[in-house]
Protein backbone atom coordinates (compact mmCIF):
# COMPACT_ATOMS: atom_id res chain seq x y z
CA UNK A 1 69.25 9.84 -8.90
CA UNK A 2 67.07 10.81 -12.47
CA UNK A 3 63.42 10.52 -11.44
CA UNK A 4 61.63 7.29 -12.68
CA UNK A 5 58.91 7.79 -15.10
CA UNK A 6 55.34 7.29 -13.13
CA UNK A 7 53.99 4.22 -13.68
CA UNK A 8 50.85 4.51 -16.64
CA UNK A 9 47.32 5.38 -15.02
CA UNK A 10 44.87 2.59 -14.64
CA UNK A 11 42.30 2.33 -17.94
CA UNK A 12 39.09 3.44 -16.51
CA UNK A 13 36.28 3.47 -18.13
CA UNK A 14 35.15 5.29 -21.25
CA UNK A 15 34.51 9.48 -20.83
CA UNK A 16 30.69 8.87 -21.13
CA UNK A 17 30.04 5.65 -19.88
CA UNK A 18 27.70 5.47 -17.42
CA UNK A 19 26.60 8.75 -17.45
CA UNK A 20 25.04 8.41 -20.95
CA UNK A 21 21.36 7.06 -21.45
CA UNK A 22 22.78 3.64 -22.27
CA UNK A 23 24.01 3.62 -19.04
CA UNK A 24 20.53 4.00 -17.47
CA UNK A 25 19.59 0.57 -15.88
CA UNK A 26 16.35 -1.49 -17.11
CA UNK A 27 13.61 -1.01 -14.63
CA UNK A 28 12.28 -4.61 -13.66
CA UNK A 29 8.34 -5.19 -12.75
CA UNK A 30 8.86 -6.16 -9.25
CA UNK A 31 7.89 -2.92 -7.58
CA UNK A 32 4.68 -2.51 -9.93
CA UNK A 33 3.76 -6.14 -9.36
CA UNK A 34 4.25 -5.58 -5.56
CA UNK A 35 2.03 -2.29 -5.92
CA UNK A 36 -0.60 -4.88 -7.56
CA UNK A 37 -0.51 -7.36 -5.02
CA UNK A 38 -0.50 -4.62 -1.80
CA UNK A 39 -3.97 -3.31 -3.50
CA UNK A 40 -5.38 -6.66 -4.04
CA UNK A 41 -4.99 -8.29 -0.64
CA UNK A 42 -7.21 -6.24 0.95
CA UNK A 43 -10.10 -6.95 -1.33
CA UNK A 44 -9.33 -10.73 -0.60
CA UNK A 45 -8.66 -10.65 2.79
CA UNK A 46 -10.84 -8.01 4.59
CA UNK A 47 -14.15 -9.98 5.29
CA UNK A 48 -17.38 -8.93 3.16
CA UNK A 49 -19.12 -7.93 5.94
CA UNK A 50 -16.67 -5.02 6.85
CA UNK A 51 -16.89 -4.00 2.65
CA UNK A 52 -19.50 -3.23 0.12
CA UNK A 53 -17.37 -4.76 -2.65
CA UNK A 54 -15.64 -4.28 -5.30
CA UNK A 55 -17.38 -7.93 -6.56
CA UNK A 56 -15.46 -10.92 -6.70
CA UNK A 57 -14.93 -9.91 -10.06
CA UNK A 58 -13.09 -7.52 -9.69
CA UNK A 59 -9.91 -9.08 -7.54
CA UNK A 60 -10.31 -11.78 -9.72
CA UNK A 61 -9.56 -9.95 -12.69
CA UNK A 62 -6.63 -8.34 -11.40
CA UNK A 63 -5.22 -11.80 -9.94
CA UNK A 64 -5.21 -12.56 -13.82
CA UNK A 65 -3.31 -9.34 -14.34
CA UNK A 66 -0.78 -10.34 -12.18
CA UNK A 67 0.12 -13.49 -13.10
CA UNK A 68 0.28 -12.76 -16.57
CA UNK A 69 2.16 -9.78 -15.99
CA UNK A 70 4.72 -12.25 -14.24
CA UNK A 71 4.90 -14.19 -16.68
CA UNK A 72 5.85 -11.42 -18.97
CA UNK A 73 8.56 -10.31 -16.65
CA UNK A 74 9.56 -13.78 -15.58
CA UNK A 75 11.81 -13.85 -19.34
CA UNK A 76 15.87 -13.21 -18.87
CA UNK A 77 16.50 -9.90 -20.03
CA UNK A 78 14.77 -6.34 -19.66
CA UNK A 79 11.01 -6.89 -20.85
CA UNK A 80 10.76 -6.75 -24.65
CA UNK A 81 8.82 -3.64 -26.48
CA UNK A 82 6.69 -6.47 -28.46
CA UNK A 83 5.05 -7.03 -24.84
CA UNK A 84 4.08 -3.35 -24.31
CA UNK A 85 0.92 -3.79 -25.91
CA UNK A 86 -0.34 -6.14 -23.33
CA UNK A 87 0.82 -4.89 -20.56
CA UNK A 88 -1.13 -1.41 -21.79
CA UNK A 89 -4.07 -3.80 -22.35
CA UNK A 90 -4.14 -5.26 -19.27
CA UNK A 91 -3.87 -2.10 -17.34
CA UNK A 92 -6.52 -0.63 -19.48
CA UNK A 93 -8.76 -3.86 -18.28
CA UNK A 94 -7.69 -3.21 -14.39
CA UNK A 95 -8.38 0.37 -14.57
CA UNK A 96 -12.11 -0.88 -16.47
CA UNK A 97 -12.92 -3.41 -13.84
CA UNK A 98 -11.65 -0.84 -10.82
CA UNK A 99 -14.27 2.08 -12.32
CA UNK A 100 -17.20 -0.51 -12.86
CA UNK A 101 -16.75 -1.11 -8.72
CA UNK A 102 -16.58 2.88 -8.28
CA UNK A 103 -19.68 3.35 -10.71
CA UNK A 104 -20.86 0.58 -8.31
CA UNK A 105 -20.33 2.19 -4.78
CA UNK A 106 -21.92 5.52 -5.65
CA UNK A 107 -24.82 4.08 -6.74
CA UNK A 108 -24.99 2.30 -3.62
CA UNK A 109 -24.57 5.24 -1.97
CA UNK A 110 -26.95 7.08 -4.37
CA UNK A 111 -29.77 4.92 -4.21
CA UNK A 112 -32.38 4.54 -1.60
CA UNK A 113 -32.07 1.27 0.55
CA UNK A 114 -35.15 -1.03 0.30
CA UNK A 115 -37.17 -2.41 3.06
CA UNK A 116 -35.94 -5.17 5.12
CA UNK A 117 -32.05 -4.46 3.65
CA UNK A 118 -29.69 -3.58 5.80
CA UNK A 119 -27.76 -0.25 4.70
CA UNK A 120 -23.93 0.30 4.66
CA UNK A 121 -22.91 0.84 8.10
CA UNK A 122 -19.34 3.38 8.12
CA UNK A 123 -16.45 1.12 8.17
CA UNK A 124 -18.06 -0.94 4.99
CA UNK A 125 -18.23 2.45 3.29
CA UNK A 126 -15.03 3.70 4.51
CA UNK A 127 -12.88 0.32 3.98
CA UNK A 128 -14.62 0.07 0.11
CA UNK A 129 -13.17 3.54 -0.73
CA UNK A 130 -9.72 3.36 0.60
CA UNK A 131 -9.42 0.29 -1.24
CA UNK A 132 -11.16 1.67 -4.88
CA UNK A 133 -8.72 4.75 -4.11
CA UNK A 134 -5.68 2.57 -3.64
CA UNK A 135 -5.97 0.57 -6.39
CA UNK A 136 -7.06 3.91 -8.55
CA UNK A 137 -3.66 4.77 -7.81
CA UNK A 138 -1.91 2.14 -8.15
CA UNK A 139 -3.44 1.69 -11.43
CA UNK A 140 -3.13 4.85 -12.96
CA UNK A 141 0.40 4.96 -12.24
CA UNK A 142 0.73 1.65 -14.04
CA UNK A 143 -0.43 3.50 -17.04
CA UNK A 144 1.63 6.71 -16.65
CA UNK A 145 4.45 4.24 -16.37
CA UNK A 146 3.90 2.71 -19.70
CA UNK A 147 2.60 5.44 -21.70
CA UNK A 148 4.81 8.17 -20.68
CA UNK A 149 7.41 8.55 -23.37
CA UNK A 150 6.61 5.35 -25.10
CA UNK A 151 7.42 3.35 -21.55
CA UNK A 152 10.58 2.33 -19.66
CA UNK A 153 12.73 1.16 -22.55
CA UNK A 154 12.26 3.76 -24.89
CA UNK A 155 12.69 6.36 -22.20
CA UNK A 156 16.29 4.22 -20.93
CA UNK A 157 17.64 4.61 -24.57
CA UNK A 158 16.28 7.97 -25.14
CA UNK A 159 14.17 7.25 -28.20
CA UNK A 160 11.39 9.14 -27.50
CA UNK A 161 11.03 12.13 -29.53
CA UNK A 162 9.19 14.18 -26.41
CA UNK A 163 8.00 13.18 -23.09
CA UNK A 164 4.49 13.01 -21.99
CA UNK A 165 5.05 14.86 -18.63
CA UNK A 166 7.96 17.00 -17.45
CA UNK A 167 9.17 15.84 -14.18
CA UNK A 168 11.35 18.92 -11.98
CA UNK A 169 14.52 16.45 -12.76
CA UNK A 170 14.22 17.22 -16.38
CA UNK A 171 12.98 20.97 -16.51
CA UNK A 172 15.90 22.12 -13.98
CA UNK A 173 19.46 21.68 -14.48
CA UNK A 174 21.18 20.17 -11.29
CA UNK A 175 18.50 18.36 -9.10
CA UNK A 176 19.77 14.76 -10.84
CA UNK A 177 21.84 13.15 -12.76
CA UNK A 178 22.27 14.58 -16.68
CA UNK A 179 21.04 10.61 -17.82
CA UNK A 180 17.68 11.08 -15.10
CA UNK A 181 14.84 9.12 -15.67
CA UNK A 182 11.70 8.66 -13.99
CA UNK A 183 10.56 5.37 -13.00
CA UNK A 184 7.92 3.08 -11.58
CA UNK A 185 7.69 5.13 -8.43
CA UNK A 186 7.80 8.52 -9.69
CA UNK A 187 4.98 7.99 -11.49
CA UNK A 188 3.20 5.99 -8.72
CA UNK A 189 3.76 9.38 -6.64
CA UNK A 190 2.06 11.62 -9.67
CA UNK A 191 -0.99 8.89 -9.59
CA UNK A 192 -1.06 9.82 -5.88
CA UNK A 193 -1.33 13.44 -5.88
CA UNK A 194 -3.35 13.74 -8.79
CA UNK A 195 -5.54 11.53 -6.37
CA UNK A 196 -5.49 13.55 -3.21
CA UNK A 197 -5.04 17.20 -4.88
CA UNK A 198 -7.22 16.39 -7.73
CA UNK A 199 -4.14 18.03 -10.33
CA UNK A 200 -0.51 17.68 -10.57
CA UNK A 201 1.66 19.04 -7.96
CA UNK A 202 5.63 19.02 -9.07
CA UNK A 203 5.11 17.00 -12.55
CA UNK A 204 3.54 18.80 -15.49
CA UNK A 205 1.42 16.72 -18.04
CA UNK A 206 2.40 17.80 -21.25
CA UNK A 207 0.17 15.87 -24.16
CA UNK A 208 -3.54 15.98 -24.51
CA UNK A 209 -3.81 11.81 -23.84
CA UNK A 210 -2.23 12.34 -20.29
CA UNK A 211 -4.56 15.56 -19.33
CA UNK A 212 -7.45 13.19 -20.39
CA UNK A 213 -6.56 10.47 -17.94
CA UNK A 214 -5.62 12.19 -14.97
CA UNK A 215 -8.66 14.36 -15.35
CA UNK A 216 -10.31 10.46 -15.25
CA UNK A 217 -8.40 9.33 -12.31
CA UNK A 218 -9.39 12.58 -10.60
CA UNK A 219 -13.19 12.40 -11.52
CA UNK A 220 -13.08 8.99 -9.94
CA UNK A 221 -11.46 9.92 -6.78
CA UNK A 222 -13.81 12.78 -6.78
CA UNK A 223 -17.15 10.69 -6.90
CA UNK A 224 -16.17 8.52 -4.49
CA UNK A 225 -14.70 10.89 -1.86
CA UNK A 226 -17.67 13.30 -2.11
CA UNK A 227 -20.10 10.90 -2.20
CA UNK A 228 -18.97 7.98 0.37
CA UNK A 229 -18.29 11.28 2.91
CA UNK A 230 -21.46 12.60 2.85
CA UNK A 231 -23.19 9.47 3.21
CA UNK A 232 -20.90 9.01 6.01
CA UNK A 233 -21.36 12.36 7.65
CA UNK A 234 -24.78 12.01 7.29
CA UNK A 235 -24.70 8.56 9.51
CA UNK A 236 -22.39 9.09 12.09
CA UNK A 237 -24.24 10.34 15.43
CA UNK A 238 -24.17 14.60 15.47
């Protein structure tokens, strides 16, 4: 009996597709706005007598931040580029109002307590600078997320001419996929180290504007960890 041709293969998809940066999906804003909120609670909730600040200020002005961040990601579709200014805006004004509360603290700290006012006991100074550190990172990695290679869209597409910081994805051949990109929590993780190392660990910044914020983010850290500690040291019972 003559062999029966094979039946023709299924059409699959297009050599390429998927693995090109088209392919890359659209980050949304839920897991930065979820970062926002976890750093905000605790400035709400925690009562004032177990903090020295930040001011009301302070969560207020990130509560704005939020919902009009929302709002901006609330639109069908992938967020457009015209919004990118904002959103860089209103990080800029979160990472403001955050340093104004850690200028704030160490001056506290700093400053010699007048008579008949009670001093900072331990947890309020302790509580204070896991919060200003928290939302430091948070913040910062915000910023890193938008900046870095003209932000999430252009970096999907593969606009951008050259990235801002070289991840270990992109500098060595087989550790991800060849369409790799980082996202919202990769560069949540860099705003963390460069937090508790005071440098980069496994991501390299590569352009002069990124050197000159994380060498802000760490000089904040710094001030407060050096200076909240030793008040605390100096406190607690030898």
């Amino acid at each position: 009996m003559p062999n029966e041709p094979s039946p023709d293969p299924q059409p699959g998809p297009p050599r390429g597709a998927g693995s090109g940066q088209m392919g890359v999906a659209p980050e949304t804003y839920v897991w930065p706005l979820v970062a926002l909120v976890v750093v905000i609670l605790p400035q709400v909730l925690v009562p004032a007598r177990m903090r020295e600040g930040p001011p009301i200020v302070v969560p207020a002005t990130e509560a704005a931040v939020v919902l009009i961040l929302l709002a901006v990601a609330a639109k069908p579709g992938p967020v457009p580029r015209a919004a990118r200014p904002l959103v860089l805006s209103l990080v800029a004004v979160l990472i403001v109002a955050n340093t104004g509360a850690a200028v704030r603290l160490v001056a506290l700290v700093l400053r010699s307590t007048p008579e008949g006012e009670t001093p900072p006991t331990v947890t309020q100074l302790l509580v204070t600078a896991v919060t200003l550190l928290a939302t430091n990172i948070v913040t910062f990695g915000l910023l890193y997320w938008q900046i870095d290679g003209g932000g999430p869209d252009v970096r999907r597409v593969g606009a951008a001419r050259y990235p801002d910081f070289q991840f270990p994805q992109t500098g060595i051949e087989g550790l991800a996929p060849p369409d790799w990109k980082p996202r919202f929590p990769d560069h949540l993780y860099l705003a963390f180290t460069n937090v508790v190392a005071f440098s980069p660990t496994d991501t390299l910044p590569l352009t002069h504007r990124v050197k000159g914020l994380m060498a802000i983010q760490s000089m904040i850290s710094l001030a407060v960890l050096v200076v909240v500690l030793s008040r605390v040291i100096n406190i607690l019972p030898p």
